[in-house]
C-alpha atoms as a PDB file:
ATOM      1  CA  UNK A   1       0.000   0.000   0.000  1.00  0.00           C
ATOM      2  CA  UNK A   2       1.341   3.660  -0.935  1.00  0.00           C
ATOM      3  CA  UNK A   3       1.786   5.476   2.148  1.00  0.00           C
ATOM      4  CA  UNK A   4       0.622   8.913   0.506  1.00  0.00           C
ATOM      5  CA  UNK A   5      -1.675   9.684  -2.186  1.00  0.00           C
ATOM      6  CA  UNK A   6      -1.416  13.350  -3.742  1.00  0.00           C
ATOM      7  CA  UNK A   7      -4.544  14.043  -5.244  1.00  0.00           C
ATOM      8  CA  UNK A   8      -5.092  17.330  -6.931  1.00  0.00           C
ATOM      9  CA  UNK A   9      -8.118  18.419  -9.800  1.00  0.00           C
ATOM     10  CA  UNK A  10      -6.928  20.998 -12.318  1.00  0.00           C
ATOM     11  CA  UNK A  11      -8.854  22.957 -15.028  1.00  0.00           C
ATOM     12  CA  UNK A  12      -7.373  25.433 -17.134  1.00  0.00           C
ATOM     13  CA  UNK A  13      -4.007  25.161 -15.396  1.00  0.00           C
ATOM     14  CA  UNK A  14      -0.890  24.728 -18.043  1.00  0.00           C
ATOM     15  CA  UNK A  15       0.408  28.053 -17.536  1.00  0.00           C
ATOM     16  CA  UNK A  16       1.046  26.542 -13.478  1.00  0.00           C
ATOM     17  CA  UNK A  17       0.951  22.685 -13.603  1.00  0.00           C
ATOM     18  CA  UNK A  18       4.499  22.379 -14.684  1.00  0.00           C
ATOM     19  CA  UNK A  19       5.583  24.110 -11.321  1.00  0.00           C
ATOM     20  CA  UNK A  20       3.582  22.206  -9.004  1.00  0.00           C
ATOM     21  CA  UNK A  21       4.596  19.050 -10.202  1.00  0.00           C
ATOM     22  CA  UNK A  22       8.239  19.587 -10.491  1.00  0.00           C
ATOM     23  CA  UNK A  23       8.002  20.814  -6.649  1.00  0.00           C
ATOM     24  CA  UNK A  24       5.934  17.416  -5.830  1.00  0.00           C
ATOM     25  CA  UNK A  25       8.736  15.110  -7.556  1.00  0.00           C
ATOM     26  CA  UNK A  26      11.729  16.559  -5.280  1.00  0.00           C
ATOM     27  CA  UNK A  27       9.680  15.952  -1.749  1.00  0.00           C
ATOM     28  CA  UNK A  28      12.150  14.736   0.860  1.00  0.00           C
ATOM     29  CA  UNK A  29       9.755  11.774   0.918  1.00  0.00           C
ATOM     30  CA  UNK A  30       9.088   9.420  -1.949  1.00  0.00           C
ATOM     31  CA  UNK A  31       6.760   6.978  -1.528  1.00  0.00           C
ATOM     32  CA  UNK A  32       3.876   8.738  -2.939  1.00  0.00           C
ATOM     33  CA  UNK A  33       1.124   8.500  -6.286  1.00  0.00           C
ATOM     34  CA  UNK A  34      -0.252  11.619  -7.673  1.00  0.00           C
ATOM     35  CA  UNK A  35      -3.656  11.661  -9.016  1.00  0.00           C
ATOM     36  CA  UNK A  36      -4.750  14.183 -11.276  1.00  0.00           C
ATOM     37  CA  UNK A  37      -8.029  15.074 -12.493  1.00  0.00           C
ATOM     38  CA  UNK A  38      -8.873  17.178 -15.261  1.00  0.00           C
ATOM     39  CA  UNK A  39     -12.440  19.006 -16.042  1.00  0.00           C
ATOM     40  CA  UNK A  40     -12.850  20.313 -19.549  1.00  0.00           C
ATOM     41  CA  UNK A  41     -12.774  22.275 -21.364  1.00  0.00           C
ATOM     42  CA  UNK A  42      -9.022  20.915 -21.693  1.00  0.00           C
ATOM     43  CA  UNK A  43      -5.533  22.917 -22.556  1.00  0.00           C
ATOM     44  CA  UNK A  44      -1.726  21.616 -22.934  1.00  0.00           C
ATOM     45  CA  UNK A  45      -1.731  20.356 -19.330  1.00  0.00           C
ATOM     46  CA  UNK A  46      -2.090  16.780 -20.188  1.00  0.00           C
ATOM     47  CA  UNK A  47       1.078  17.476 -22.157  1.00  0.00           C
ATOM     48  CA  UNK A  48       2.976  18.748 -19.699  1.00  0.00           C
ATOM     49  CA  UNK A  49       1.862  16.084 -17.500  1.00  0.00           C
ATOM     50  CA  UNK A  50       2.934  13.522 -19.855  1.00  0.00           C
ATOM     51  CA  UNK A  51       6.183  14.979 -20.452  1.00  0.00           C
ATOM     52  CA  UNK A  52       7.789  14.287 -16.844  1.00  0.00           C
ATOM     53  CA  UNK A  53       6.973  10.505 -17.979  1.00  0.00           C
ATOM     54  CA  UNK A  54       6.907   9.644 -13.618  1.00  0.00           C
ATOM     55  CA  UNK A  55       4.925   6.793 -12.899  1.00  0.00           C
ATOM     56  CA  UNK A  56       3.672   8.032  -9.485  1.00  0.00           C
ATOM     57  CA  UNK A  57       2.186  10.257 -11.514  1.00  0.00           C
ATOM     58  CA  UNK A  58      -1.831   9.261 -12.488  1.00  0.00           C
ATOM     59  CA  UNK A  59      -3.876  11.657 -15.184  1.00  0.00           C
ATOM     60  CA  UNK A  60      -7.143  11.010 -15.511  1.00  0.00           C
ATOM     61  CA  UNK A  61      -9.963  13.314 -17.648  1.00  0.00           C
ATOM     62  CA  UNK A  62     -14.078  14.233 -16.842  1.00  0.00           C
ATOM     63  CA  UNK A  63     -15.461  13.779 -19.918  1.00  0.00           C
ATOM     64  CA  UNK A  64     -17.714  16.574 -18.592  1.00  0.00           C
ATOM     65  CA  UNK A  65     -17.005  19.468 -16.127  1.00  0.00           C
ATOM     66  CA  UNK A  66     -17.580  17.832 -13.098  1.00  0.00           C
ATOM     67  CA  UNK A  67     -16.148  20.873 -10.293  1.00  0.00           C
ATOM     68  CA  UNK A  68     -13.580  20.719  -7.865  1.00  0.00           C
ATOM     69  CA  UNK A  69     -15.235  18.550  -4.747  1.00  0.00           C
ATOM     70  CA  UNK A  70     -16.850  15.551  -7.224  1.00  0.00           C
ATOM     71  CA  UNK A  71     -13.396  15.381  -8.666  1.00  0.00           C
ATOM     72  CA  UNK A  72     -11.829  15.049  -5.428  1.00  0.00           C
ATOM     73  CA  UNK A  73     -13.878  12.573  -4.444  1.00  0.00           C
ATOM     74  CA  UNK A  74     -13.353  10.049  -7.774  1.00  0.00           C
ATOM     75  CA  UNK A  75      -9.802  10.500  -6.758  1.00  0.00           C
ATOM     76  CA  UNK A  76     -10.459   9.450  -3.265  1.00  0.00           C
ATOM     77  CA  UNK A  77     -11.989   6.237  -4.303  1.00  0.00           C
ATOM     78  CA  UNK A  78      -8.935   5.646  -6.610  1.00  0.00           C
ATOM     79  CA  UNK A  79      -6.653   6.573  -3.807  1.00  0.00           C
ATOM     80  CA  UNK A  80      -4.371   3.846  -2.129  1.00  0.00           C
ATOM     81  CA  UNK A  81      -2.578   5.822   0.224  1.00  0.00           C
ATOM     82  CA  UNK A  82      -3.072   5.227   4.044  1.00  0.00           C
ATOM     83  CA  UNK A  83      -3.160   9.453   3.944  1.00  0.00           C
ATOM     84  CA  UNK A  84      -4.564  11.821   2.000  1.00  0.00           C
ATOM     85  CA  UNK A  85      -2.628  15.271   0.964  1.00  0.00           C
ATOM     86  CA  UNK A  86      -4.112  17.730  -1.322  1.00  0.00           C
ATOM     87  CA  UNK A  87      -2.860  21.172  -3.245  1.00  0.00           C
ATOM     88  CA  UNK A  88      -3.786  22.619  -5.747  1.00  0.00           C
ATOM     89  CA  UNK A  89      -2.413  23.327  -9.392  1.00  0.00           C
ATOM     90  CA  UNK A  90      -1.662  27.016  -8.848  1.00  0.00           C
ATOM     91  CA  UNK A  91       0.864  25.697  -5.768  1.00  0.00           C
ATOM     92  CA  UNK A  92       4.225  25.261  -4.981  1.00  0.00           C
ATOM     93  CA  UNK A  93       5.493  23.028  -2.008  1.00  0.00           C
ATOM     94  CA  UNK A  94       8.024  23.133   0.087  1.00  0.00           C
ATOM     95  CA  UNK A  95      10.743  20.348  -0.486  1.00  0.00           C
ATOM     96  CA  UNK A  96       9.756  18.498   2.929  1.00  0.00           C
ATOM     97  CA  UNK A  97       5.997  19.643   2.319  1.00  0.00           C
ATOM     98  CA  UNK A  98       5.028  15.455   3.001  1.00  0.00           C
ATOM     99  CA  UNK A  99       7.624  14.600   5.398  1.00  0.00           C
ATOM    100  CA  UNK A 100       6.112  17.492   7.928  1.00  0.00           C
ATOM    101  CA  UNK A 101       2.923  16.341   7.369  1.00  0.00           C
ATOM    102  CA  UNK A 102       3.318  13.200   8.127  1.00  0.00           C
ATOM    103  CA  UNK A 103       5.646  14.003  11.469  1.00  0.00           C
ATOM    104  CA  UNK A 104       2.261  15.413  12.725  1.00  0.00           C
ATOM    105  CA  UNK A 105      -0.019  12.932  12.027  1.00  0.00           C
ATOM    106  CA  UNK A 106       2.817  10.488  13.809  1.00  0.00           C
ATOM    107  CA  UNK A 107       3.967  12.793  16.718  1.00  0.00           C
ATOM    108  CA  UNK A 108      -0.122  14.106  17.439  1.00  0.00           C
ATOM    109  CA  UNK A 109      -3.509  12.625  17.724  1.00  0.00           C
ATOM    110  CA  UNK A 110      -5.010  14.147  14.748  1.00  0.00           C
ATOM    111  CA  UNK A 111      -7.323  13.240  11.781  1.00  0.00           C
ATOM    112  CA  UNK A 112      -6.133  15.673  10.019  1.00  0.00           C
ATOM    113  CA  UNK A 113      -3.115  18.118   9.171  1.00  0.00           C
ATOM    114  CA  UNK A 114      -3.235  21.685   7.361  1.00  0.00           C
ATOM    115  CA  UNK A 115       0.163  23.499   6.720  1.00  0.00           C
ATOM    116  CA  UNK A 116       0.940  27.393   6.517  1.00  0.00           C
ATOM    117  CA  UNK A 117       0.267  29.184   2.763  1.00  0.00           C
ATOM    118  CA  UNK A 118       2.039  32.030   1.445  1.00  0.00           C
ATOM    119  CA  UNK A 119       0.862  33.900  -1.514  1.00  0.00           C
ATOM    120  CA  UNK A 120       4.090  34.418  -3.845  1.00  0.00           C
ATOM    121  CA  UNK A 121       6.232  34.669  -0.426  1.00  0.00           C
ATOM    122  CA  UNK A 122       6.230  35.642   2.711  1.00  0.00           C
ATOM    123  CA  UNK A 123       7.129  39.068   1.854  1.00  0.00           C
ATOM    124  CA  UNK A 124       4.932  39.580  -0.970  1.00  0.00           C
ATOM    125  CA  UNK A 125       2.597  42.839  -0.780  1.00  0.00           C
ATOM    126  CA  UNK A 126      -0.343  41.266  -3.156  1.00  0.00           C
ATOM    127  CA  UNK A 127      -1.956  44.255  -4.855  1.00  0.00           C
ATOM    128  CA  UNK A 128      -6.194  44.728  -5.849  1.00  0.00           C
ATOM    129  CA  UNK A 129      -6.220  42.066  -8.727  1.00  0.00           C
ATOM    130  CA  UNK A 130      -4.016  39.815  -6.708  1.00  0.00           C
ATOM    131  CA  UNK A 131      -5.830  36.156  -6.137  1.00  0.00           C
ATOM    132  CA  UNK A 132      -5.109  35.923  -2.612  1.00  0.00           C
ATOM    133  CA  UNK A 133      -4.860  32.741  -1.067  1.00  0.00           C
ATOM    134  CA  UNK A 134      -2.783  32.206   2.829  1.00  0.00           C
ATOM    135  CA  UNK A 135      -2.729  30.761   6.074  1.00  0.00           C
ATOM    136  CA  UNK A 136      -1.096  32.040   8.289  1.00  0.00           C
ATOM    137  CA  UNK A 137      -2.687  30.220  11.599  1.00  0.00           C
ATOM    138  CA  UNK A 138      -4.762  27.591  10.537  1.00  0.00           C
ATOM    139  CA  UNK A 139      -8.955  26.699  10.655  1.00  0.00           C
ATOM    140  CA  UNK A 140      -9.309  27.105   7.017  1.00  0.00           C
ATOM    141  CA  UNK A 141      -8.745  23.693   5.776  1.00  0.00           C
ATOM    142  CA  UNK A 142      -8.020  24.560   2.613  1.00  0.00           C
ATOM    143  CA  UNK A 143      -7.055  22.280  -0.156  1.00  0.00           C
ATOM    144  CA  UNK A 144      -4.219  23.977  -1.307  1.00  0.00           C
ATOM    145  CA  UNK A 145      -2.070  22.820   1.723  1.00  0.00           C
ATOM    146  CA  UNK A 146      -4.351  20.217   4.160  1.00  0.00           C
ATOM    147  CA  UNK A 147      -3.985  15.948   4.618  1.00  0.00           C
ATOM    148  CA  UNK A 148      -6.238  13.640   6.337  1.00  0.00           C
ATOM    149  CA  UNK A 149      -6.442   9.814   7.441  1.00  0.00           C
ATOM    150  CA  UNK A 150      -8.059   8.023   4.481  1.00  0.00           C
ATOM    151  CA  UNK A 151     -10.245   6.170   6.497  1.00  0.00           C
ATOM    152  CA  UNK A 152     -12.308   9.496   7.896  1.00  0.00           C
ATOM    153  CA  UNK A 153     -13.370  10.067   4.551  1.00  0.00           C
ATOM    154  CA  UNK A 154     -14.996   6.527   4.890  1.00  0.00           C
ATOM    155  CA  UNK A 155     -16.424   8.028   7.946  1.00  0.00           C
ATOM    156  CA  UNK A 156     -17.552  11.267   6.624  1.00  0.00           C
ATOM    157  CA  UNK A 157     -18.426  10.553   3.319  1.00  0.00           C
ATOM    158  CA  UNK A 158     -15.933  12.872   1.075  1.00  0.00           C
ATOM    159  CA  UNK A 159     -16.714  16.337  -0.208  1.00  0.00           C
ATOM    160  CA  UNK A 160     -20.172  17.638  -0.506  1.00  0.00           C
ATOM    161  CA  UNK A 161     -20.626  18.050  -3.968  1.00  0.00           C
ATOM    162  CA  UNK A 162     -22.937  21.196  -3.758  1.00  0.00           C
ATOM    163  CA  UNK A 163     -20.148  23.457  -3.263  1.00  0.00           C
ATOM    164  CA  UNK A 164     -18.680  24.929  -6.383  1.00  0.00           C
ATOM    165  CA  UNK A 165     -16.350  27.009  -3.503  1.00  0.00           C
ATOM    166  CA  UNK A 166     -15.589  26.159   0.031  1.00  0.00           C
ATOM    167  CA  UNK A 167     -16.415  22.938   0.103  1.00  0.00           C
ATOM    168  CA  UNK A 168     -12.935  21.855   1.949  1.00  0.00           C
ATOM    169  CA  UNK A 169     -14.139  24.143   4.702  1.00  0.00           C
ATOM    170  CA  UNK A 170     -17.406  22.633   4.824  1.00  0.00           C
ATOM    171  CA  UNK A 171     -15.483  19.572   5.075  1.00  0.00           C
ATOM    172  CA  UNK A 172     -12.796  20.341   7.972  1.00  0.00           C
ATOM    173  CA  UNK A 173     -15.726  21.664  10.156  1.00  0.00           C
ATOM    174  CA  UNK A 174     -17.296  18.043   9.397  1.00  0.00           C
ATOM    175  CA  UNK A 175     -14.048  15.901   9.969  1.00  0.00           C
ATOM    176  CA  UNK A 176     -13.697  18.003  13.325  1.00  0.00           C
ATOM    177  CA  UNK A 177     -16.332  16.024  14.689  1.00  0.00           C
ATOM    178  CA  UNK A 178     -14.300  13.070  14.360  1.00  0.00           C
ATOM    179  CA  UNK A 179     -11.319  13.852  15.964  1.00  0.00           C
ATOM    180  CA  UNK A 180      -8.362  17.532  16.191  1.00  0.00           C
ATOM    181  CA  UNK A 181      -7.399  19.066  12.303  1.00  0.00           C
ATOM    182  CA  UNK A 182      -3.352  20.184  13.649  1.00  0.00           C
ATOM    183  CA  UNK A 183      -2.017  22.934  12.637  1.00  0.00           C
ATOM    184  CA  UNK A 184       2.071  22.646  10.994  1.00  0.00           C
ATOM    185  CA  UNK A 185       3.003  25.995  10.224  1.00  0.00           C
ATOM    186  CA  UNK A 186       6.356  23.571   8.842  1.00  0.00           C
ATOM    187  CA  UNK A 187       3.902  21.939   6.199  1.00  0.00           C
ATOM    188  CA  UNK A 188       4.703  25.035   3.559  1.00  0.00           C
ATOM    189  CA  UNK A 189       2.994  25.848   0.537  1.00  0.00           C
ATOM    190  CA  UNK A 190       3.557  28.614  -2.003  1.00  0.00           C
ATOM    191  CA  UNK A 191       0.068  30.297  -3.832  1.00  0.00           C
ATOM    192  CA  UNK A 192       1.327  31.193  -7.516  1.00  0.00           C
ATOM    193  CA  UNK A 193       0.770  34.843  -8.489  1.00  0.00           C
ATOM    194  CA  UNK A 194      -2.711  34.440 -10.223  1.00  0.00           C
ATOM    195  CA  UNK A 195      -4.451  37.615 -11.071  1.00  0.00           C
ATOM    196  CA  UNK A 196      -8.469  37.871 -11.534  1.00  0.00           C
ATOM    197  CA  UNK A 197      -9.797  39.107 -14.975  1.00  0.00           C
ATOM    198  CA  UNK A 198     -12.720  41.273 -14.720  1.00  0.00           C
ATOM    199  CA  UNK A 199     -14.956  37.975 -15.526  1.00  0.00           C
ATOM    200  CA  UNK A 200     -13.337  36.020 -12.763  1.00  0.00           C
ATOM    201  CA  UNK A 201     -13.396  39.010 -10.446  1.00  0.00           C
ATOM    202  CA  UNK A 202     -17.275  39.302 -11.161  1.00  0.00           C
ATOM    203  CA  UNK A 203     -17.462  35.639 -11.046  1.00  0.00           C
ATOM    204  CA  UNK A 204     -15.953  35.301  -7.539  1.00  0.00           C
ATOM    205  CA  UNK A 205     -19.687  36.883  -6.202  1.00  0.00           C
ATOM    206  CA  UNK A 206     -20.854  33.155  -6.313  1.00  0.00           C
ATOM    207  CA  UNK A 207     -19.182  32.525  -3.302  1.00  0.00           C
ATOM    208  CA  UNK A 208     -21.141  33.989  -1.289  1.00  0.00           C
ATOM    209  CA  UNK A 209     -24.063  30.867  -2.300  1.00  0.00           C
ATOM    210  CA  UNK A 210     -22.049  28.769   0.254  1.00  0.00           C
ATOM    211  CA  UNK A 211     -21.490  31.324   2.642  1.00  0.00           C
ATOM    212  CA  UNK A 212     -25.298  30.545   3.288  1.00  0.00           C
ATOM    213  CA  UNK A 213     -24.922  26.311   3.056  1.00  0.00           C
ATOM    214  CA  UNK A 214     -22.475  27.062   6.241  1.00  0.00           C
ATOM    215  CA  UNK A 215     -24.456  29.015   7.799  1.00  0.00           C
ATOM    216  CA  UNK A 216     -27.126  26.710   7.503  1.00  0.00           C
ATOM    217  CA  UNK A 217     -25.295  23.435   8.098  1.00  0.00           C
ATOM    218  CA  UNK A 218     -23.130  24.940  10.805  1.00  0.00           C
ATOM    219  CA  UNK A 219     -24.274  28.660  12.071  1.00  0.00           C
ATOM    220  CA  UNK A 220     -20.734  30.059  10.887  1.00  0.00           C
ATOM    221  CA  UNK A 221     -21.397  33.728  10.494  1.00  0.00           C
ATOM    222  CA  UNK A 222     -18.177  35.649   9.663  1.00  0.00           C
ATOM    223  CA  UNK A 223     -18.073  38.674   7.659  1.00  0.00           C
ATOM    224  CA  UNK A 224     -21.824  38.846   9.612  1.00  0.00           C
ATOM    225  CA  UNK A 225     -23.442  41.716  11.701  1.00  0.00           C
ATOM    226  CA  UNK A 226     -27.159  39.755  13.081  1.00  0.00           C
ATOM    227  CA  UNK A 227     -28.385  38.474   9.739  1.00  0.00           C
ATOM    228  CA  UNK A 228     -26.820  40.922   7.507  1.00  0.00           C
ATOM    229  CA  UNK A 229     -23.736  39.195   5.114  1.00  0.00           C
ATOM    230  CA  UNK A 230     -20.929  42.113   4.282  1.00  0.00           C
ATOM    231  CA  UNK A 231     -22.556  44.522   5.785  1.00  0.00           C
ATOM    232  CA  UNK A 232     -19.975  46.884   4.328  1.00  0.00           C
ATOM    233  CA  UNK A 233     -20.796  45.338   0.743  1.00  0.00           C
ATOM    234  CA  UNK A 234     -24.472  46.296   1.169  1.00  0.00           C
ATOM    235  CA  UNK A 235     -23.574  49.818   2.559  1.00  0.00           C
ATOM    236  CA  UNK A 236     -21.951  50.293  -1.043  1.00  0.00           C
ATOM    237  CA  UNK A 237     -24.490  48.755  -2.717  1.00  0.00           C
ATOM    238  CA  UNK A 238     -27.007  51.202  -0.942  1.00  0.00           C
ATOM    239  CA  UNK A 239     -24.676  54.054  -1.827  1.00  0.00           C
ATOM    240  CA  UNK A 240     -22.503  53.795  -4.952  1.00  0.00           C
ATOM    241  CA  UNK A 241     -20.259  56.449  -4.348  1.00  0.00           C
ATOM    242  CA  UNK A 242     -18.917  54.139  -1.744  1.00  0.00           C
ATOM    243  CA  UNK A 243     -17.157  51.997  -4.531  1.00  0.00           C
ATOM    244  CA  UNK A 244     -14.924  55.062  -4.707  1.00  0.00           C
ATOM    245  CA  UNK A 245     -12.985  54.177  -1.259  1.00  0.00           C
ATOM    246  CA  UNK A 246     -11.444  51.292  -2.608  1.00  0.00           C
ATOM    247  CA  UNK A 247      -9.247  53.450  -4.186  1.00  0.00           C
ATOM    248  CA  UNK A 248      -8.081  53.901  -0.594  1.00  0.00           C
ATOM    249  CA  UNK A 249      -8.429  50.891   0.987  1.00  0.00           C
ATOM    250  CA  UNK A 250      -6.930  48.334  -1.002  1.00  0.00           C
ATOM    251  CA  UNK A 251      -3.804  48.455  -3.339  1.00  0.00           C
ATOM    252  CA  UNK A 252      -3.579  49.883  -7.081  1.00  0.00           C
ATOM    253  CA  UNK A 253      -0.259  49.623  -9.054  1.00  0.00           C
ATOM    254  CA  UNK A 254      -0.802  47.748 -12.140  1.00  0.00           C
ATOM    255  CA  UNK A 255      -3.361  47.824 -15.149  1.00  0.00           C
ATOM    256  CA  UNK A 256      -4.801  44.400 -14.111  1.00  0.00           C
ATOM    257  CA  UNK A 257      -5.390  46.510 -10.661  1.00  0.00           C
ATOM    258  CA  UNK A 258      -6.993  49.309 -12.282  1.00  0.00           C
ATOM    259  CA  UNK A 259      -9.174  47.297 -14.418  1.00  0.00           C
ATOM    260  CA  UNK A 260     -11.213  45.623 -11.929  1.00  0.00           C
ATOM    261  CA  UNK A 261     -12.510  48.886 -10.498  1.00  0.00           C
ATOM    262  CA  UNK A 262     -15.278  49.565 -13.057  1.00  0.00           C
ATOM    263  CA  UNK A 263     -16.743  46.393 -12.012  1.00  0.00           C
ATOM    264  CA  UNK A 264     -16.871  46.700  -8.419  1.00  0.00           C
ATOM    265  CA  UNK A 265     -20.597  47.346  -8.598  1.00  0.00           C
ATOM    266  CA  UNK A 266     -21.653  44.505 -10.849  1.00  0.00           C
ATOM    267  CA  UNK A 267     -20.198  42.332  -8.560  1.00  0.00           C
ATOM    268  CA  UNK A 268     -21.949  44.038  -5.452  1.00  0.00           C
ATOM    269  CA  UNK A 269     -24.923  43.509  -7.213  1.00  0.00           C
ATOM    270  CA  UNK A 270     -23.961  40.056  -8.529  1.00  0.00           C
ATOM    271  CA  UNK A 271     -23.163  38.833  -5.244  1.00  0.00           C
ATOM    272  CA  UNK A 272     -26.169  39.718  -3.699  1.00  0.00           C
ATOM    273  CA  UNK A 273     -28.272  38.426  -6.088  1.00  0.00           C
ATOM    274  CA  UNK A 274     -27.048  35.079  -5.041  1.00  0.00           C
ATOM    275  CA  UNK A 275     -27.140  35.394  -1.981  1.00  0.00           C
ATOM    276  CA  UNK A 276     -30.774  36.110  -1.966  1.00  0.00           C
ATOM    277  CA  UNK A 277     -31.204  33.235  -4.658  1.00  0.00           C
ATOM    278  CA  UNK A 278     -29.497  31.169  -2.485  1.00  0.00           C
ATOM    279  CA  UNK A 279     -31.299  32.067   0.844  1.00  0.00           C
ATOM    280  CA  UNK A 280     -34.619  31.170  -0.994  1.00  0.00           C
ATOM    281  CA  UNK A 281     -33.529  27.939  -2.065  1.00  0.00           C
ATOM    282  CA  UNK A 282     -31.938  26.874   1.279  1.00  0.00           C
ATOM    283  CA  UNK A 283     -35.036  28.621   3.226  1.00  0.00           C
ATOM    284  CA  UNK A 284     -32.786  30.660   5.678  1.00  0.00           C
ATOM    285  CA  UNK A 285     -33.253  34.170   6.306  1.00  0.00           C
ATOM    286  CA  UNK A 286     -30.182  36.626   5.952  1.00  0.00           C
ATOM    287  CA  UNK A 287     -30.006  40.193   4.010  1.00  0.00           C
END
């Protein structure tokens, strides 16, 4: 039995693939499959897959888009690793990224391990457009840097495959029933610089949809004053002429920066429309 099974789904990914996979092949530890998923609609990734010709290395293809949690989930039932460890395309890890992990699941009594994420680096200022994904203290569960036993997804199920977006959150808070998530700020990963298009920036308003399955399935209300979601989003949604202070809040420097601004609004209204969508079809009230 493979002690460690890498699984990771990927969709339009071949300007970052190459990176992640190069920094999987040098881990400290070796005894390890990777199994990749891919949804369409399909670039050069299987290409660059193919071309490191590893035979840890496991490709498979949807032959329709199938999301992010359903894929993870195919791969857990092709899995034969006794753990678990997932990242994400758009990563880098650390050289001993496995070998930490698994000193935590062997030195504590834990399900479940997530590491510490930088975005580019640790010093990296990310700027408006910047994709930001980090964790700096753990509780996320994200599947950019997080493990778990294999046999608590036989407990829990796998991924809930109604979440187009945090559905590995939805899952730690799940798997935390069943025993402590540790936290190894040692288990390193490195985000990729990724920055948002206007389409993906608009886009990105459909995550507030499973803001309201979590509240539901588990009461979590951040970004929350009583039953109102972003309150500060709705403030600028009330009042346009709000959309002007994130000229002040955040930070502009590049084009890519500067052209998400003109679509601040749409997304306001965007997101809300979901969320209202959302809290009809899930019968919850929230504004």
């Amino acid at each position: 039995m493979t002690s460690v099974t890498i699984i990771m789904p990927i969709y339009g990914s071949e300007s970052y693939i190459q990176k992640c996979i190069r920094s999987l092949l040098v881990q400290t530890f070796r005894d390890f499959e990777i199994l990749i998923i891919e949804d369409p609609p399909y670039d050069r990734a299987k290409e660059i897959i193919e071309a490191f010709k590893d035979g840890r290395i496991k490709y498979f293809r949807n032959p329709k888009r199938l999301g992010r949690c359903k894929s993870r989930n195919i791969c857990i039932q092709r899995s034969r690793g006794k753990y678990i460890f997932f990242t994400d395309d758009d990563c880098v890890v650390a050289k001993d990224w496995i070998e930490q992990g698994l000193k935590a699941f062997n030195g504590e009594d834990c399900i479940g391990v997530e590491g510490k994420t930088y975005y580019v680096s640790g010093e990296y200022k990310p700027t408006y457009s910047d994709h930001v994904v980090q964790n700096a203290g753990g509780k996320h569960f994200m599947t950019c840097n997080v493990a778990y036993k294999k046999g608590l997804f036989e407990s829990i199920g796998g991924f809930d495959e109604r979440y187009k977006a945090l559905g590995d959150r939805d899952f730690g808070l799940r798997a935390m029933k069943f025993g402590r998530i540790f936290f190894n700020p040692k288990m390193i990963v490195y985000h990729q610089k990724v920055n948002l298009t206007p389409k993906e920036f608009i886009h990105e308003g459909q995550k507030i949809r499973y803001r309201v399955l979590l509240y539901k399935k588990f009461g979590e209300r951040p970004f929350f004053i009583w039953k109102i979601v972003y309150p500060t989003h709705l403030l600028a949604l009330m009042f346009p002429l709000l959309v002007f202070g994130s000229l002040l809040k955040n930070s502009y420097k590049s084009k890519e920066d500067f052209a998400l601004f003109p679509f601040i609004y749409v997304k306001l209204v965007y997101e809300r429309l979901n969320l209202w969508d959302a809290c009809i079809k899930e019968r919850v009230f929230l504004i």
